[in-house]
PDB file of N, CA and C in Angstrom:
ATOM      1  N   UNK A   1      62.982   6.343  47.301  1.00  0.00           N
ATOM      2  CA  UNK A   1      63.573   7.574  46.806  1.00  0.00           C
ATOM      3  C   UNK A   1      62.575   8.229  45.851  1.00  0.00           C
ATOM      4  N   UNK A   2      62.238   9.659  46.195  1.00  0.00           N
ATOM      5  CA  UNK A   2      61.594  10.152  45.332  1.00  0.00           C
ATOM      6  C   UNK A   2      62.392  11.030  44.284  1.00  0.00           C
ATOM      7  N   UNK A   3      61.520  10.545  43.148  1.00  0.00           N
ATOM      8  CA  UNK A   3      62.356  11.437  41.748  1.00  0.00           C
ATOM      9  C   UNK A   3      62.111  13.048  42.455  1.00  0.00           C
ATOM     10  N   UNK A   4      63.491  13.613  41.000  1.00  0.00           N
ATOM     11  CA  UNK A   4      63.402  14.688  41.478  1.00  0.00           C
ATOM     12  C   UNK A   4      63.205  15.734  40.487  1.00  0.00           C
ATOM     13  N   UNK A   5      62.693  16.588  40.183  1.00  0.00           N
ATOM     14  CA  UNK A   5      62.180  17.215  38.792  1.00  0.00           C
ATOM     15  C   UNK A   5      63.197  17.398  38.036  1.00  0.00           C
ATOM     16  N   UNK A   6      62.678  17.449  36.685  1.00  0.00           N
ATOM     17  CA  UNK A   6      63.904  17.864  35.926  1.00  0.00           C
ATOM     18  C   UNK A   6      64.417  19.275  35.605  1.00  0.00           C
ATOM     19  N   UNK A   7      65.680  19.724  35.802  1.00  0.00           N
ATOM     20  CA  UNK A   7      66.002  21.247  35.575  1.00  0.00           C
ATOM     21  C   UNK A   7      65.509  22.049  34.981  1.00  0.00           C
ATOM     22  N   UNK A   8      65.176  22.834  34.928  1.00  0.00           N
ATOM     23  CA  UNK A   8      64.815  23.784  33.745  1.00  0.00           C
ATOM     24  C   UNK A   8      65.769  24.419  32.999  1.00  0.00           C
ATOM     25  N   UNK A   9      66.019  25.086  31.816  1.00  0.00           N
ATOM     26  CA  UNK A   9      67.023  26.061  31.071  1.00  0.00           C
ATOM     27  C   UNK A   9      66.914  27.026  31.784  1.00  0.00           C
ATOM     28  N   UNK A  10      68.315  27.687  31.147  1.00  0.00           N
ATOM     29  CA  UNK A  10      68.516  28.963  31.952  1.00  0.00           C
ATOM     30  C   UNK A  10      67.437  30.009  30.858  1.00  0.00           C
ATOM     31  N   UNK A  11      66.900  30.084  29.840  1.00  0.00           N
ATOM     32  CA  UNK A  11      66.530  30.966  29.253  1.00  0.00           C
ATOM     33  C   UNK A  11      64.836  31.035  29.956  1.00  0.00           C
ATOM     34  N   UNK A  12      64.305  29.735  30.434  1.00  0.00           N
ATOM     35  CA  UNK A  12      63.070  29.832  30.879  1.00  0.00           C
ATOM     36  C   UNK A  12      63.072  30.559  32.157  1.00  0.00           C
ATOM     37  N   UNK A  13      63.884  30.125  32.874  1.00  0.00           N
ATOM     38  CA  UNK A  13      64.381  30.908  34.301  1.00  0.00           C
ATOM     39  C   UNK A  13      64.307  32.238  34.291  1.00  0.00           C
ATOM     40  N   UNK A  14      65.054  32.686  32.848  1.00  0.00           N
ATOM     41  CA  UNK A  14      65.218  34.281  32.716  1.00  0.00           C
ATOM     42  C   UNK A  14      63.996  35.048  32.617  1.00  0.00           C
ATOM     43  N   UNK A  15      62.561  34.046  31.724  1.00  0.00           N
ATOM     44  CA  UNK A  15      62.202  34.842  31.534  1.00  0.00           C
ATOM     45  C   UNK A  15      61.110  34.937  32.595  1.00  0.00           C
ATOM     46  N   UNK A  16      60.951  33.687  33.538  1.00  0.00           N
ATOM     47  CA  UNK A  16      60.030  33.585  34.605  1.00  0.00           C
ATOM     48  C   UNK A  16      60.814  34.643  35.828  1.00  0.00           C
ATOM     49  N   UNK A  17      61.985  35.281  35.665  1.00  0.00           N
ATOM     50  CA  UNK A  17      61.854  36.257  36.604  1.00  0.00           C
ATOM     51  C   UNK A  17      61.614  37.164  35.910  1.00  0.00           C
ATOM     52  N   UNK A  18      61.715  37.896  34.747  1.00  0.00           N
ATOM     53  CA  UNK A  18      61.380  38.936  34.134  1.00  0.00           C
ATOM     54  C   UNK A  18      60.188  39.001  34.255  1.00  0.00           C
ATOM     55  N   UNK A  19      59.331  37.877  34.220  1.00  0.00           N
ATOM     56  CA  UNK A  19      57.836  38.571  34.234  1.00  0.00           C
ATOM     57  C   UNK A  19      57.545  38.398  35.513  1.00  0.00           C
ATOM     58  N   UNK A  20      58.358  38.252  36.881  1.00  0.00           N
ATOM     59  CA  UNK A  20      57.757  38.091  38.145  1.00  0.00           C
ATOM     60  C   UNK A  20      58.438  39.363  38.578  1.00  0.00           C
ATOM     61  N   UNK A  21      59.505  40.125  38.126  1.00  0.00           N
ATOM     62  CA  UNK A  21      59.736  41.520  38.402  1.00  0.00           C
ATOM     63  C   UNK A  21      58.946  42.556  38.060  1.00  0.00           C
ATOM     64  N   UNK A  22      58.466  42.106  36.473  1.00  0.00           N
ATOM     65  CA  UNK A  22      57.212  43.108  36.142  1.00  0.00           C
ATOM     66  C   UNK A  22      55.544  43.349  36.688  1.00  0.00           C
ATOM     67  N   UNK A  23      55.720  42.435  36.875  1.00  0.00           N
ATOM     68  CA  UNK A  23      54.339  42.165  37.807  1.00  0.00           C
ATOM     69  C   UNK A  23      54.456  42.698  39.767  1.00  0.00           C
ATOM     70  N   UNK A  24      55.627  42.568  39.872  1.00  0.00           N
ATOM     71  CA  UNK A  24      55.976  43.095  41.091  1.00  0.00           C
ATOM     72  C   UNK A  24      56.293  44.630  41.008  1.00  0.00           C
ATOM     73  N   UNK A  25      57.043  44.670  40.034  1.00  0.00           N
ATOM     74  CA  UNK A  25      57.135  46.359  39.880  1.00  0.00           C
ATOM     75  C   UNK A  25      55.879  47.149  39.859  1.00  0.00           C
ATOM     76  N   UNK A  26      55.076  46.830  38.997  1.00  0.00           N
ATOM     77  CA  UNK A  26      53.765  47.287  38.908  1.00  0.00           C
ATOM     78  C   UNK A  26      53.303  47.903  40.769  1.00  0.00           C
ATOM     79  N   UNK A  27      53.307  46.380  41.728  1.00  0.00           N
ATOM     80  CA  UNK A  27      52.639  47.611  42.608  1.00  0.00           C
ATOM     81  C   UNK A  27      53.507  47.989  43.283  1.00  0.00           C
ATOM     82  N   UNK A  28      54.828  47.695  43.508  1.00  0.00           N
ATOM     83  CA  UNK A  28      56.063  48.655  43.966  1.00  0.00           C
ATOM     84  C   UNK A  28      55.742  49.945  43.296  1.00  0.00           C
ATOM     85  N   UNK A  29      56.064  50.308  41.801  1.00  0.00           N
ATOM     86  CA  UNK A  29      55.757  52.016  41.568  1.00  0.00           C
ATOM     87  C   UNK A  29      54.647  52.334  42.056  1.00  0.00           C
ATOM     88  N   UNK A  30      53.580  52.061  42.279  1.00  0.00           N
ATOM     89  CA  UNK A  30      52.302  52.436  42.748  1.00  0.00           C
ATOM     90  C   UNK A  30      52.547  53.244  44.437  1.00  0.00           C
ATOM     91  N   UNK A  31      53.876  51.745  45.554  1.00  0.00           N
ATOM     92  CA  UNK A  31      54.072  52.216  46.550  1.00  0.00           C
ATOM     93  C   UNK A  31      55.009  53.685  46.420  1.00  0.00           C
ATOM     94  N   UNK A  32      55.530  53.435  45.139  1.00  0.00           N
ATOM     95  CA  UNK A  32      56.627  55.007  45.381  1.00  0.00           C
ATOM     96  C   UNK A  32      56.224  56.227  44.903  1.00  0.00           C
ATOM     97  N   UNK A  33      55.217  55.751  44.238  1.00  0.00           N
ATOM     98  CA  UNK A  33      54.232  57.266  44.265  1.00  0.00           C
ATOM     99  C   UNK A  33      53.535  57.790  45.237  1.00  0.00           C
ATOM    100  N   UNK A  34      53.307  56.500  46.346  1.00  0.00           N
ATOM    101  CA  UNK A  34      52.633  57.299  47.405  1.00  0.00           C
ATOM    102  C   UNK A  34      53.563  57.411  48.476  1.00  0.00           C
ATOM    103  N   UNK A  35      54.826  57.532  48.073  1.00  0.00           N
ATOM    104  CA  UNK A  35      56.243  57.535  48.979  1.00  0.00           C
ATOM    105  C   UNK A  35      56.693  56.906  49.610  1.00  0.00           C
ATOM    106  N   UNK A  36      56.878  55.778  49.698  1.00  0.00           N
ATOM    107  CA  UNK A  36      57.804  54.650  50.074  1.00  0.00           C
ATOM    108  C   UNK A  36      59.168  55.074  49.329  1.00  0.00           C
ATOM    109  N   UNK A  37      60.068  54.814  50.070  1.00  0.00           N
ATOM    110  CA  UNK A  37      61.707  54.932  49.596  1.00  0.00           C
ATOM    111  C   UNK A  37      61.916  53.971  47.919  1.00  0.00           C
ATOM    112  N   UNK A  38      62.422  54.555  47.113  1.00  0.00           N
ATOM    113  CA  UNK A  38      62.822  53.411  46.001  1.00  0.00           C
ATOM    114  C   UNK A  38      63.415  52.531  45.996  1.00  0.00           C
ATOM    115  N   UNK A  39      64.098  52.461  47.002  1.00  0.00           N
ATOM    116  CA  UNK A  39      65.765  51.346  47.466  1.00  0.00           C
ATOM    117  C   UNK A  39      64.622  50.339  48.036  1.00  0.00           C
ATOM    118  N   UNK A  40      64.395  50.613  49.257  1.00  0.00           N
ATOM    119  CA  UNK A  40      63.188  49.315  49.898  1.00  0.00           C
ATOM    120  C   UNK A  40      62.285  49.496  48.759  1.00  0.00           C
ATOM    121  N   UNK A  41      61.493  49.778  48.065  1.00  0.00           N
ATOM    122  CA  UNK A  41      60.718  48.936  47.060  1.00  0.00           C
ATOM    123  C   UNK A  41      61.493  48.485  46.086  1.00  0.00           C
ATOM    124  N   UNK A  42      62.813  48.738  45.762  1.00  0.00           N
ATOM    125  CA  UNK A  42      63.704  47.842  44.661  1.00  0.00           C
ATOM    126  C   UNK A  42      63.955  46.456  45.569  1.00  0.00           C
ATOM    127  N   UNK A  43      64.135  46.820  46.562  1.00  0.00           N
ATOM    128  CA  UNK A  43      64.503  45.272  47.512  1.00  0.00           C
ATOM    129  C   UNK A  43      63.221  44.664  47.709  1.00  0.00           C
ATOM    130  N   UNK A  44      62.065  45.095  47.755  1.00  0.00           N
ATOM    131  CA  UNK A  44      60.634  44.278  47.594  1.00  0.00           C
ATOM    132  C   UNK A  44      60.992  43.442  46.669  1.00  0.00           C
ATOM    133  N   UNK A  45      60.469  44.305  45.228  1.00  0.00           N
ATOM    134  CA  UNK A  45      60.084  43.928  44.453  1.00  0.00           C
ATOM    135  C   UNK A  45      61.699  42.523  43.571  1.00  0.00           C
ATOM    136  N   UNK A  46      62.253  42.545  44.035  1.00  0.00           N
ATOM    137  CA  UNK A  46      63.830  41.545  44.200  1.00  0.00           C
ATOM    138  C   UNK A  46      63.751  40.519  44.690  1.00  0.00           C
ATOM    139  N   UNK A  47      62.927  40.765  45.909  1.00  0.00           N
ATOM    140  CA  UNK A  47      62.936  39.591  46.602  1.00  0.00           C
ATOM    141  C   UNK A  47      61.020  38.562  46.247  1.00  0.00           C
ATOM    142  N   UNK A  48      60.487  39.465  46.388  1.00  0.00           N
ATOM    143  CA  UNK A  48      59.405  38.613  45.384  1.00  0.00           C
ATOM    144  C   UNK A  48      59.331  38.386  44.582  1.00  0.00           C
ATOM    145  N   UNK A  49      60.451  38.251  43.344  1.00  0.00           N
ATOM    146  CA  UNK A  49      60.532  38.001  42.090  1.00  0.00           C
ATOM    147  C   UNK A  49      61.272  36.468  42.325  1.00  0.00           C
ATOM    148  N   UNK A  50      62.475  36.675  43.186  1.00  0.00           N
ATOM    149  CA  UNK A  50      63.245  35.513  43.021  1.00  0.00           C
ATOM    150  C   UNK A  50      61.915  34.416  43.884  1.00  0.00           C
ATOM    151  N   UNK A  51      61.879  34.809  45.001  1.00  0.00           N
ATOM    152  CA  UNK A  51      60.425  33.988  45.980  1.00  0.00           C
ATOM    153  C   UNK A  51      59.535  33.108  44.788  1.00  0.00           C
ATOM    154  N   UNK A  52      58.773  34.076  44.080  1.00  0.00           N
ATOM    155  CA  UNK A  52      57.850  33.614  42.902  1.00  0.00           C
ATOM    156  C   UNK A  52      58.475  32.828  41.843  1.00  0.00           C
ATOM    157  N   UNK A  53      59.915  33.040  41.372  1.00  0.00           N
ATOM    158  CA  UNK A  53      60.364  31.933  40.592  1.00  0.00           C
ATOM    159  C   UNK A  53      60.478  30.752  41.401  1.00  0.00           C
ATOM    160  N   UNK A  54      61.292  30.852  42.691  1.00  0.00           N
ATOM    161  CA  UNK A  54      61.359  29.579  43.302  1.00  0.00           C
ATOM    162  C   UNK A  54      60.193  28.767  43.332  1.00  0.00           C
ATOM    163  N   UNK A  55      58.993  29.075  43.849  1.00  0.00           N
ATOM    164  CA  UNK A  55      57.867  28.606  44.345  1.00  0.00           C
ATOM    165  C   UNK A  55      57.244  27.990  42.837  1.00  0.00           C
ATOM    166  N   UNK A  56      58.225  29.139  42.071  1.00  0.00           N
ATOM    167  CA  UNK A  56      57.248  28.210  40.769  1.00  0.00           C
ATOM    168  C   UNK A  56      58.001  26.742  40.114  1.00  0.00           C
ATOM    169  N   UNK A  57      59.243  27.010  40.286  1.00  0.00           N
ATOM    170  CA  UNK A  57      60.205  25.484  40.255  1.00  0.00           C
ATOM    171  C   UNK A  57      59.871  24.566  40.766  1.00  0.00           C
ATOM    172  N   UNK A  58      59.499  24.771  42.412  1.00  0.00           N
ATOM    173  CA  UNK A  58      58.806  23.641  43.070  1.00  0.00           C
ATOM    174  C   UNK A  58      57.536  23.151  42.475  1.00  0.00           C
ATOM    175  N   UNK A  59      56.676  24.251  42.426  1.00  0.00           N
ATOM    176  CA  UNK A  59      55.483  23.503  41.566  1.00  0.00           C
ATOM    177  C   UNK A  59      55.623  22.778  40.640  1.00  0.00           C
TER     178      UNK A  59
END
């Protein structure tokens, strides 16, 4: 049986998506200035935030 990591807090969680939304937002506004819809780059930048926290839990 392999161990299994230990949980993290919810406050670290919070803030590892806050800074994986900001960093994603960054080139989402970039796409909506050159006109991409805001709704699909709000759903980008949503879904690579949660993606990037996960991936970072596993690590």
């Amino acid at each position: 049986m392999t161990p299994s990591p230990t949980p993290r807090d919810r406050s670290e969680l919070v803030s590892q998506l806050a800074v994986a939304c900001i960093g994603a937002g960054v080139v989402t506004s970039l796409a909506v200035a050159q006109g991409q819809n805001p709704l699909t780059a709000l759903g980008i930048t949503l879904f690579s935030a949660v993606a990037a926290v996960m991936v970072g839990q596993v690590l």
